[in-house]
N, C-alpha and C. Protein backbone atom coordinates (compact mmCIF):
# COMPACT_ATOMS: atom_id res chain seq x y z
N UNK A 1 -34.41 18.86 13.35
CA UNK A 1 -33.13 19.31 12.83
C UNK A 1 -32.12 19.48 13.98
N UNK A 2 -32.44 19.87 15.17
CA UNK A 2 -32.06 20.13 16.40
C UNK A 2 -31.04 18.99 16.49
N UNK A 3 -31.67 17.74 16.70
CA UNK A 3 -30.87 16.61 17.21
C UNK A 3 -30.36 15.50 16.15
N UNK A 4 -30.46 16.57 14.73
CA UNK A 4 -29.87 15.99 13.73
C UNK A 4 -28.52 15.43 13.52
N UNK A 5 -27.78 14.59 13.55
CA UNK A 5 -26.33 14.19 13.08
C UNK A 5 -25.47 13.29 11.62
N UNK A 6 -26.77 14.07 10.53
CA UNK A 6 -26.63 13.25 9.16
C UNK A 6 -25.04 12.87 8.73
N UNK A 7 -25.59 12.04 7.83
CA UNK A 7 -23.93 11.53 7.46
C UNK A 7 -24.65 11.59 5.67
N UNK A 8 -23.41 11.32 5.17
CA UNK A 8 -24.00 11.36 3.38
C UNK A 8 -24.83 10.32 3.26
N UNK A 9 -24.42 8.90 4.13
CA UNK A 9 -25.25 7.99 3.68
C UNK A 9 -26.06 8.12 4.15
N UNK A 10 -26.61 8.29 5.48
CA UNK A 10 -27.67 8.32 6.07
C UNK A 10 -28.65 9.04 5.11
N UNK A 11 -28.05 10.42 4.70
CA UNK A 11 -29.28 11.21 3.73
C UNK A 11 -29.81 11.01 2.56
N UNK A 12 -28.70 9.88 1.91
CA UNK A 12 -28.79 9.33 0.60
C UNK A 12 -29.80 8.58 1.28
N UNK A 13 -29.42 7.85 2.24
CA UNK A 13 -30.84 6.52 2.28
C UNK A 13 -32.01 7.23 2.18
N UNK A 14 -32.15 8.37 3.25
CA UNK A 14 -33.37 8.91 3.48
C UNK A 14 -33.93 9.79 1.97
N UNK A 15 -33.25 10.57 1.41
CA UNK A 15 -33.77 10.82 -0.07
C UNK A 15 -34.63 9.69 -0.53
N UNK A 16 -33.65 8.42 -0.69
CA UNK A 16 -34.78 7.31 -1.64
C UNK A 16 -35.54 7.04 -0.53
N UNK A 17 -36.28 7.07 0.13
CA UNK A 17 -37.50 6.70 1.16
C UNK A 17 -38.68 7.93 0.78
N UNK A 18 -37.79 9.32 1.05
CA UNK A 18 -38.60 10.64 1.50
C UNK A 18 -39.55 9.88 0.06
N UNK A 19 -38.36 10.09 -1.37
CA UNK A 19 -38.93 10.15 -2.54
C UNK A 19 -40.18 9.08 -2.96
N UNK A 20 -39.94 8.16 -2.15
CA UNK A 20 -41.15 7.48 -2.50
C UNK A 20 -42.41 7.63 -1.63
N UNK A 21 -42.06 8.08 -0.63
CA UNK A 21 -43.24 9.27 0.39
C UNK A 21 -43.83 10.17 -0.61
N UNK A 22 -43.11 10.91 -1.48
CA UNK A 22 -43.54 12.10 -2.26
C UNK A 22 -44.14 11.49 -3.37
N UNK A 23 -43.54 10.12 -4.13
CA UNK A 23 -44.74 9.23 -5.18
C UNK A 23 -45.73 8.83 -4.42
N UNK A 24 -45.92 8.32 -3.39
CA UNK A 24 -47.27 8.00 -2.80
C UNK A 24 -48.27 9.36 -2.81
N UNK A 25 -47.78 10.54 -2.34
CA UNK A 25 -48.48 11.91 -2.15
C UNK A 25 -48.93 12.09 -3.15
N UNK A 26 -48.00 12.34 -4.26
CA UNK A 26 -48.32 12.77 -5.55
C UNK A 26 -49.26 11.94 -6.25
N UNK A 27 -49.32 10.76 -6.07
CA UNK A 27 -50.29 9.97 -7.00
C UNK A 27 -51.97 10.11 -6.28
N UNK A 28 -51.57 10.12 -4.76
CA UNK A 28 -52.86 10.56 -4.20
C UNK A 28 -53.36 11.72 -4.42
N UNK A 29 -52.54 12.35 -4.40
CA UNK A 29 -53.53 14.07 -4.70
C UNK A 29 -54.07 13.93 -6.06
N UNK A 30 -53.26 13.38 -7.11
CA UNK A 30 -54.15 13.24 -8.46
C UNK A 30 -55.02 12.81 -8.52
N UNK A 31 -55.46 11.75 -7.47
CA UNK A 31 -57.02 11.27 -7.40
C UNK A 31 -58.10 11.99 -6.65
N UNK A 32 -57.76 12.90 -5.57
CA UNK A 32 -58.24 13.30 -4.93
C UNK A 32 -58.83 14.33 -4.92
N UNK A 33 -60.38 14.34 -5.06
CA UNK A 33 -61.58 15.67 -5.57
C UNK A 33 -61.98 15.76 -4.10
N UNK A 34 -61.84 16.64 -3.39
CA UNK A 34 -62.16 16.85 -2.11
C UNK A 34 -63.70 17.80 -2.55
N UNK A 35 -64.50 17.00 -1.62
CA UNK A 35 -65.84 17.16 -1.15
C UNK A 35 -66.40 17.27 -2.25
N UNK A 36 -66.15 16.66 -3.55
CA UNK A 36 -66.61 16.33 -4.88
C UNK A 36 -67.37 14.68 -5.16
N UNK A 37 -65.63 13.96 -4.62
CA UNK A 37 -66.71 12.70 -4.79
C UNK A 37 -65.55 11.19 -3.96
N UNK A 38 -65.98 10.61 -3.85
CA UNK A 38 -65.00 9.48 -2.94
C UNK A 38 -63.96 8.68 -3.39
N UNK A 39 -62.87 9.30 -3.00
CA UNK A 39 -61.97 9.02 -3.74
C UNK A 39 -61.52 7.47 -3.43
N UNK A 40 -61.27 6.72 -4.54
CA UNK A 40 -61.42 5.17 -4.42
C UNK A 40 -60.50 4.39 -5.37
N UNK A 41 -59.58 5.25 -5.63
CA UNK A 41 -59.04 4.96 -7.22
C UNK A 41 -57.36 5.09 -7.00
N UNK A 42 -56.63 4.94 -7.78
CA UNK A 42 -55.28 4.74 -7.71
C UNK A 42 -54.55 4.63 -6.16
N UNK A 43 -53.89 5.01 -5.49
CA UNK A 43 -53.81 5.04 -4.51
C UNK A 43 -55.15 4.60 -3.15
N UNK A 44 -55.65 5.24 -3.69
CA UNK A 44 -56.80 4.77 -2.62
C UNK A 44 -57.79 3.75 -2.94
N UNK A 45 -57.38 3.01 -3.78
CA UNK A 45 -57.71 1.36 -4.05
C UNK A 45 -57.06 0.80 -3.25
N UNK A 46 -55.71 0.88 -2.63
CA UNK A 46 -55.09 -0.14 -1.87
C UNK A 46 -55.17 0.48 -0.33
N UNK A 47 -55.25 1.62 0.15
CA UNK A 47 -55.17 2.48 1.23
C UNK A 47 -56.36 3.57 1.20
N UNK A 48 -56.99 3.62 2.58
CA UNK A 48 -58.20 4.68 2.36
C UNK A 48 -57.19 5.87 2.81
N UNK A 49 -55.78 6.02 3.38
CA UNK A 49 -55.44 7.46 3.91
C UNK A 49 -53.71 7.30 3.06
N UNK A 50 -53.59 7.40 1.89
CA UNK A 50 -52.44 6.73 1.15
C UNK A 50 -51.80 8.60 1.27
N UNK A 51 -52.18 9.65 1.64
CA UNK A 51 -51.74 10.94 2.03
C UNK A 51 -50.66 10.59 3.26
N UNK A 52 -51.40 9.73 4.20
CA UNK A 52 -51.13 9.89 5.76
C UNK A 52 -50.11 8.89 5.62
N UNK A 53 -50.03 8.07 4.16
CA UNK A 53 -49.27 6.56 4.82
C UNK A 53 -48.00 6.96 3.75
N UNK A 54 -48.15 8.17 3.16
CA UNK A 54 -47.32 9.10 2.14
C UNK A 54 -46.11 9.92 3.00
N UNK A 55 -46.96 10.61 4.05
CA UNK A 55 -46.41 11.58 5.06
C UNK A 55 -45.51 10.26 6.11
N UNK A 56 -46.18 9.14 6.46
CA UNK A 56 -45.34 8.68 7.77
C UNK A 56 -44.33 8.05 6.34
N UNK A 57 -44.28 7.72 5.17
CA UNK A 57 -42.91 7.37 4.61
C UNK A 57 -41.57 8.63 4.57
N UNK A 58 -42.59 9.94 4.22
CA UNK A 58 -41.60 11.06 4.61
C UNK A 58 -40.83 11.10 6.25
N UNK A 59 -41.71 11.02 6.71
CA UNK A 59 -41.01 10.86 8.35
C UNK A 59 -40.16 10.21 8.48
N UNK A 60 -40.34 8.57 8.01
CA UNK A 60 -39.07 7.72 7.79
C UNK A 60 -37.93 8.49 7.14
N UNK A 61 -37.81 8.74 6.14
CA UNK A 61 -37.11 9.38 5.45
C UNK A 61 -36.19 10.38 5.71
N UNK A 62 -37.04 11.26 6.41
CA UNK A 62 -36.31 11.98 7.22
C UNK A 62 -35.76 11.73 8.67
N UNK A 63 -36.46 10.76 8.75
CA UNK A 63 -35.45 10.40 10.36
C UNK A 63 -34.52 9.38 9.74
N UNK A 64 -34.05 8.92 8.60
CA UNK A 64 -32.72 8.06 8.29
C UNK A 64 -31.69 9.37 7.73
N UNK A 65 -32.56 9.92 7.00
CA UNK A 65 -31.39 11.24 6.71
C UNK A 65 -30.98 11.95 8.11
N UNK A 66 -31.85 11.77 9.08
CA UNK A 66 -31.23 13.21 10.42
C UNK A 66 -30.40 12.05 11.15
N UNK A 67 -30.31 10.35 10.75
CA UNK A 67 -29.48 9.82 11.37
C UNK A 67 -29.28 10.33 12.93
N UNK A 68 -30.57 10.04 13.65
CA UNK A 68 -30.74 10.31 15.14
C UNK A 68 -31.82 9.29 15.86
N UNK A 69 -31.75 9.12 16.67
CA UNK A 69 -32.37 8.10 17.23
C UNK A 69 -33.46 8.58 18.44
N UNK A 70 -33.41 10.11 18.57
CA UNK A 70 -33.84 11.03 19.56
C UNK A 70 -34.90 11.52 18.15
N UNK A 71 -34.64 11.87 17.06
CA UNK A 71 -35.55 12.32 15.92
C UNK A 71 -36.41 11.23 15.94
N UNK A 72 -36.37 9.72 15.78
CA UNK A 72 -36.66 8.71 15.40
C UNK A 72 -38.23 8.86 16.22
N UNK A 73 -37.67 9.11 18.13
CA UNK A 73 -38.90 8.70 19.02
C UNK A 73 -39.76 9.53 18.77
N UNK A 74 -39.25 10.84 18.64
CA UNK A 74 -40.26 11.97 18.62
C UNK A 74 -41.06 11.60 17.49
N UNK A 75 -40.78 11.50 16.23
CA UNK A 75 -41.85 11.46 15.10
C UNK A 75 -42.63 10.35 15.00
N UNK A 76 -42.05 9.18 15.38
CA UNK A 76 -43.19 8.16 15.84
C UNK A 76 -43.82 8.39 16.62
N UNK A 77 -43.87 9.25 18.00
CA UNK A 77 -44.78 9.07 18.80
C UNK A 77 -45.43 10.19 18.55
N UNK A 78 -45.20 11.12 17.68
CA UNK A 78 -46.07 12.11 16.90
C UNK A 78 -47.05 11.34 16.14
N UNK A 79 -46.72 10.56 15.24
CA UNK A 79 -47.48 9.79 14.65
C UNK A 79 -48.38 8.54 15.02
N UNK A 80 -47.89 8.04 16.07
CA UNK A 80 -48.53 6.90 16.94
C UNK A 80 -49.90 7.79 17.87
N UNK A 81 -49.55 8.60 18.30
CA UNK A 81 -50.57 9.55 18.95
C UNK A 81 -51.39 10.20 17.92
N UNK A 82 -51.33 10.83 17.18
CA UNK A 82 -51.87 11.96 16.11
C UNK A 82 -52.89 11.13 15.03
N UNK A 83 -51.92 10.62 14.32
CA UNK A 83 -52.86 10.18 13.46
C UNK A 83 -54.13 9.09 13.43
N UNK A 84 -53.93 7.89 14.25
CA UNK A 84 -54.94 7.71 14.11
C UNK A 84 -56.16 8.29 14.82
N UNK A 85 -56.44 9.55 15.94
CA UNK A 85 -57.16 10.14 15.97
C UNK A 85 -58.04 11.24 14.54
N UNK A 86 -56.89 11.40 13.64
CA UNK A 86 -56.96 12.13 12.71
C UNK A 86 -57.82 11.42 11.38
N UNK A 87 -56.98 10.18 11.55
CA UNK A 87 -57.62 9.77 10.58
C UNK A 87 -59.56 9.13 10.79
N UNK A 88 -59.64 8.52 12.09
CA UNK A 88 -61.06 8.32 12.74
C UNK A 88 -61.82 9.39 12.22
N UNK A 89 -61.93 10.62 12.60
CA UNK A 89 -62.06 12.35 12.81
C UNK A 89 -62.34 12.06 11.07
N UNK A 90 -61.86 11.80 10.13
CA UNK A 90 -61.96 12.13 8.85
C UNK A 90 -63.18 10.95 8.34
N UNK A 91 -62.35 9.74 8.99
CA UNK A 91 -63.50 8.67 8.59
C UNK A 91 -65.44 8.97 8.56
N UNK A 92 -65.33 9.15 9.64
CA UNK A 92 -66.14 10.22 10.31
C UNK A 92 -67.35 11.15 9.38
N UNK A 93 -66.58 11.87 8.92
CA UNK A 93 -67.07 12.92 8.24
C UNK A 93 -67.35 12.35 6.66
N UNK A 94 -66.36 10.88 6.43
CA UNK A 94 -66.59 10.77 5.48
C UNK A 94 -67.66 9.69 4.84
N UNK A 95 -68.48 9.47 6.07
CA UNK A 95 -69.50 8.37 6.36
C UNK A 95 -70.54 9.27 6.63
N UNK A 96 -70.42 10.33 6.77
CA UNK A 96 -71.63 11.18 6.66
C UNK A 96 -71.53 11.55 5.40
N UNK A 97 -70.53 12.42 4.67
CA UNK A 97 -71.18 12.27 3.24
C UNK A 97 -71.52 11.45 2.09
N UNK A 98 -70.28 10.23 2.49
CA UNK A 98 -71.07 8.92 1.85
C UNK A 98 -71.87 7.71 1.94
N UNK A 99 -72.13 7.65 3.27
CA UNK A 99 -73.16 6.69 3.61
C UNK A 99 -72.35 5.27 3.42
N UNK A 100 -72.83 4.78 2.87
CA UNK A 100 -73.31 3.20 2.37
C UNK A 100 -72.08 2.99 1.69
N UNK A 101 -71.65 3.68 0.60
CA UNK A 101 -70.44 3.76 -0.63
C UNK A 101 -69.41 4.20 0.52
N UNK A 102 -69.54 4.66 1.32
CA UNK A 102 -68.39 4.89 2.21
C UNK A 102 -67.70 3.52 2.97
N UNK A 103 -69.20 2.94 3.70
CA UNK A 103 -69.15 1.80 4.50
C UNK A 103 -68.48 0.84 3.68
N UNK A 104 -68.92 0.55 2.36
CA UNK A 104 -68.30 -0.22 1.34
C UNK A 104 -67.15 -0.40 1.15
N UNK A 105 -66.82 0.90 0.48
CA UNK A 105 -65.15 1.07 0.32
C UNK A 105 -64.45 0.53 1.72
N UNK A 106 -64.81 1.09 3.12
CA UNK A 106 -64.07 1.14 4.03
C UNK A 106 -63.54 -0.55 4.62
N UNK A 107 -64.97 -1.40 4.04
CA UNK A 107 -64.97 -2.78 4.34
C UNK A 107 -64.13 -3.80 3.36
N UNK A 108 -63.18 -3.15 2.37
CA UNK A 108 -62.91 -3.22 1.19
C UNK A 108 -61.39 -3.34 0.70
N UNK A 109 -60.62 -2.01 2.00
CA UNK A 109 -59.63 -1.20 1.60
C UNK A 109 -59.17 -1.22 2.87
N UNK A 110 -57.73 -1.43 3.36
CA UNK A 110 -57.28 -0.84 4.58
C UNK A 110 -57.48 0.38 4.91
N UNK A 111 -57.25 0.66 6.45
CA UNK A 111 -56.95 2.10 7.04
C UNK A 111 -55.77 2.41 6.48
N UNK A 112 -54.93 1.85 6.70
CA UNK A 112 -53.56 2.75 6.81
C UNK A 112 -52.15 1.61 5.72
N UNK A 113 -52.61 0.61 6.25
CA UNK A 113 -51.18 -0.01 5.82
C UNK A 113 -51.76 -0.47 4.15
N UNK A 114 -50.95 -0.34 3.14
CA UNK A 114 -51.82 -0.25 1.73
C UNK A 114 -51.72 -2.07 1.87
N UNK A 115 -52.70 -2.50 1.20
CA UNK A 115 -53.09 -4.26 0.66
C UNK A 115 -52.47 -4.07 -0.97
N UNK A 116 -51.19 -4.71 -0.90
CA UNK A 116 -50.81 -4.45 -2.14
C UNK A 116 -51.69 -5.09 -3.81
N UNK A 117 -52.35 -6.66 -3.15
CA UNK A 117 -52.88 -6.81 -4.35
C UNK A 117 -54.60 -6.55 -4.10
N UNK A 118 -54.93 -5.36 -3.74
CA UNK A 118 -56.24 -4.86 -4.25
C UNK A 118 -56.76 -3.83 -4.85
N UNK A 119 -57.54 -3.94 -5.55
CA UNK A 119 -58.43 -3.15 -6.44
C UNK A 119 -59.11 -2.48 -6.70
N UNK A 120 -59.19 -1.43 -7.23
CA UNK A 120 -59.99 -0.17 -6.87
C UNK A 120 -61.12 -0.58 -8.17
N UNK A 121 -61.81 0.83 -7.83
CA UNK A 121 -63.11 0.95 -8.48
C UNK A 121 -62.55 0.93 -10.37
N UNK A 122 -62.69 0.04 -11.27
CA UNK A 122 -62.46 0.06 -12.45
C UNK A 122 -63.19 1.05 -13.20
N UNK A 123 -62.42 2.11 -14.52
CA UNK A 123 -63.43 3.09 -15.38
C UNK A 123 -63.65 4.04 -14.28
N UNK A 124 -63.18 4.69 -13.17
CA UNK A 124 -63.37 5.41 -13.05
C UNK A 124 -62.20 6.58 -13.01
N UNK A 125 -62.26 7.96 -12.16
CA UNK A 125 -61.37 8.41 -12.36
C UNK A 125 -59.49 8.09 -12.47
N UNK A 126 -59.02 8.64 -13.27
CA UNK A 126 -57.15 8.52 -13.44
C UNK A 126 -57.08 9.30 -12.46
N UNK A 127 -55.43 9.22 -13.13
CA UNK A 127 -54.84 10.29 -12.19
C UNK A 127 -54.74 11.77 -13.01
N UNK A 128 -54.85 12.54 -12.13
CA UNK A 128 -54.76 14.20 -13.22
C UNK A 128 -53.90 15.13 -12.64
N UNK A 129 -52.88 15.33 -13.34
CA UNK A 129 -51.79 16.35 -13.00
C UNK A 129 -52.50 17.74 -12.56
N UNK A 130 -53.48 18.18 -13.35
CA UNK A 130 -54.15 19.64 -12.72
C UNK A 130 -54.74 19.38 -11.11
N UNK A 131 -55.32 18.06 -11.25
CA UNK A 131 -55.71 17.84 -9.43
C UNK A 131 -54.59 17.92 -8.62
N UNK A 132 -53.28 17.44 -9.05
CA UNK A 132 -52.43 17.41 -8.08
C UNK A 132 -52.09 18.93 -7.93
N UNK A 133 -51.89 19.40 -8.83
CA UNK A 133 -51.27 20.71 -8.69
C UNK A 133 -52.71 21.40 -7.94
N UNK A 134 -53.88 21.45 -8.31
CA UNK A 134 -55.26 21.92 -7.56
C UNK A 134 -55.08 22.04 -5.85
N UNK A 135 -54.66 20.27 -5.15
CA UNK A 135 -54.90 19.86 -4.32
C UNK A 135 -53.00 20.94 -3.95
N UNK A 136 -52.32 21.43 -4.46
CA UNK A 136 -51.17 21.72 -3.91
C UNK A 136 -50.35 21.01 -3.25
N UNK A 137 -50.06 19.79 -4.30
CA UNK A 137 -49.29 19.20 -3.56
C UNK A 137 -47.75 19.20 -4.02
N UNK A 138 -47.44 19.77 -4.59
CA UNK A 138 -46.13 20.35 -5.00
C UNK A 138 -45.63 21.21 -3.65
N UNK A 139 -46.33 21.84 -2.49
CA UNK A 139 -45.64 22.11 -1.74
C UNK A 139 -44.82 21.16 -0.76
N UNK A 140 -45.68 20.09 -0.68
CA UNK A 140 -45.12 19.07 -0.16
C UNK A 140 -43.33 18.71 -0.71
N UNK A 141 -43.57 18.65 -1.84
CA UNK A 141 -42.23 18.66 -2.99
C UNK A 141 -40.86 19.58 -2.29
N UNK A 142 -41.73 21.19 -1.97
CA UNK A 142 -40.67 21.95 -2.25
C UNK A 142 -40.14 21.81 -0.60
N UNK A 143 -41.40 21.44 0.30
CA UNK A 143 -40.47 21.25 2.00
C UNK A 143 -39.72 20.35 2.07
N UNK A 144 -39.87 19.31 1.35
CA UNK A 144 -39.00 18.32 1.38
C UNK A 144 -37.67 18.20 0.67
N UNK A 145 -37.87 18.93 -0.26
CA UNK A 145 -36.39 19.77 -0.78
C UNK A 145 -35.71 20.22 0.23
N UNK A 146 -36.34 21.42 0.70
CA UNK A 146 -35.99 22.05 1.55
C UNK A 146 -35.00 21.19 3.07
N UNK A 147 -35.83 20.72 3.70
CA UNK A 147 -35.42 19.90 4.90
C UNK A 147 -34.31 18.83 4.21
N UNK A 148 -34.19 17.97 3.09
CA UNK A 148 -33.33 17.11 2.86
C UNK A 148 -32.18 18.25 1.91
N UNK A 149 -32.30 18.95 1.59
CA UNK A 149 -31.32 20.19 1.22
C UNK A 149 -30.15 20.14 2.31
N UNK A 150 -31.15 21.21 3.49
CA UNK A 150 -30.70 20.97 5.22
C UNK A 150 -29.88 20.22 5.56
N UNK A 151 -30.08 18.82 5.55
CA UNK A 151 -29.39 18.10 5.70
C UNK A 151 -28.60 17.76 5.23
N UNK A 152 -28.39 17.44 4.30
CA UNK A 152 -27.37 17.27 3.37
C UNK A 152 -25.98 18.42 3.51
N UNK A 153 -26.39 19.24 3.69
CA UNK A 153 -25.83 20.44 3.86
C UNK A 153 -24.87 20.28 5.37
N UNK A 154 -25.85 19.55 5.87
CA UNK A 154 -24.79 19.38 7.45
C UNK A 154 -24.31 18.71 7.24
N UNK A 155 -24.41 17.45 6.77
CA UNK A 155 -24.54 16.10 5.85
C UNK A 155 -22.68 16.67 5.92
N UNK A 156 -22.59 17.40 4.68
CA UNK A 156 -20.92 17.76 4.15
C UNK A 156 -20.18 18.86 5.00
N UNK A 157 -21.45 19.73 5.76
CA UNK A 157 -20.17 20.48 6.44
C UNK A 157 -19.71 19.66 7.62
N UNK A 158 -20.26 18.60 8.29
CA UNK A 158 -19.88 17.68 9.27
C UNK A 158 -18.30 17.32 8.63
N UNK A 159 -18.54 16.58 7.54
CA UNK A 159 -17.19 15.75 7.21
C UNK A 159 -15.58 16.31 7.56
């Protein structure tokens, strides 16, 4: 926010980006039964970390709304550094509880960047509004209100 210098358009762009950061989130958390069972289904038919590839569309998003180019380096190289340690670290853990069905999926499904025409596990779980709300991902919702609020807000008192 520091080295923010939004303009209306800039934040308008970044709204429609954040917002489809927040449909990627949202559709993932509806699938997502943590330490229940492997999630393989809507979102994570095309992407094994469609959370992480949810969050770097928010980042975009918000670095076209803060219209800065100093915001831009920092959150990429937040993200160029961070995550894929993060996501390894998860892989990880998630090859110990699934073995074989893990190895599968993983040989199957990208890391990170989604394969738009592939296919998840058919007949199995939807998506479920109580998981999303379970998994809390409505807070995600309300920071991102919040921060593109922010902006916007400088957004018009700039003009």
């Amino acid at each position: 926010m520091w080295f923010a210098r939004p303009t209306l358009w800039s934040v308008a762009s970044g709204i429609v980006i954040a917002l489809l950061g927040l449909l990627v989130r949202g559709a993932a958390a509806g699938h997502l039964r943590r330490a229940k069972a492997l999630a393989d289904t809507g979102p994570y038919a095309r992407t094994r970390n469609p959370l992480y590839f949810g969050s770097a569309l928010l980042a975009a998003g918000f670095v076209v709304a803060s219209h800065s180019l100093i915001a831009a380096v920092v959150l990429t190289g937040y993200f160029a550094v961070f995550y894929p340690v993060v996501m390894r670290r998860e892989e990880a853990d998630l090859r110990l509880n699934y073995g074989v069905a893990f190895d599968e999926y993983a040989r199957r499904v990208p890391l990170f960047w989604p394969r738009l025409g592939s296919r998840g596990a058919e007949g199995k779980t939807q998506f479920s509004f109580a998981q999303y709300v379970h998994n809390r991902e409505y807070k995600a919702a309300i920071g991102v209100a919040i921060i593109l609020g922010l902006l916007s807000a400088m957004a018009v008192w700039r003009r």
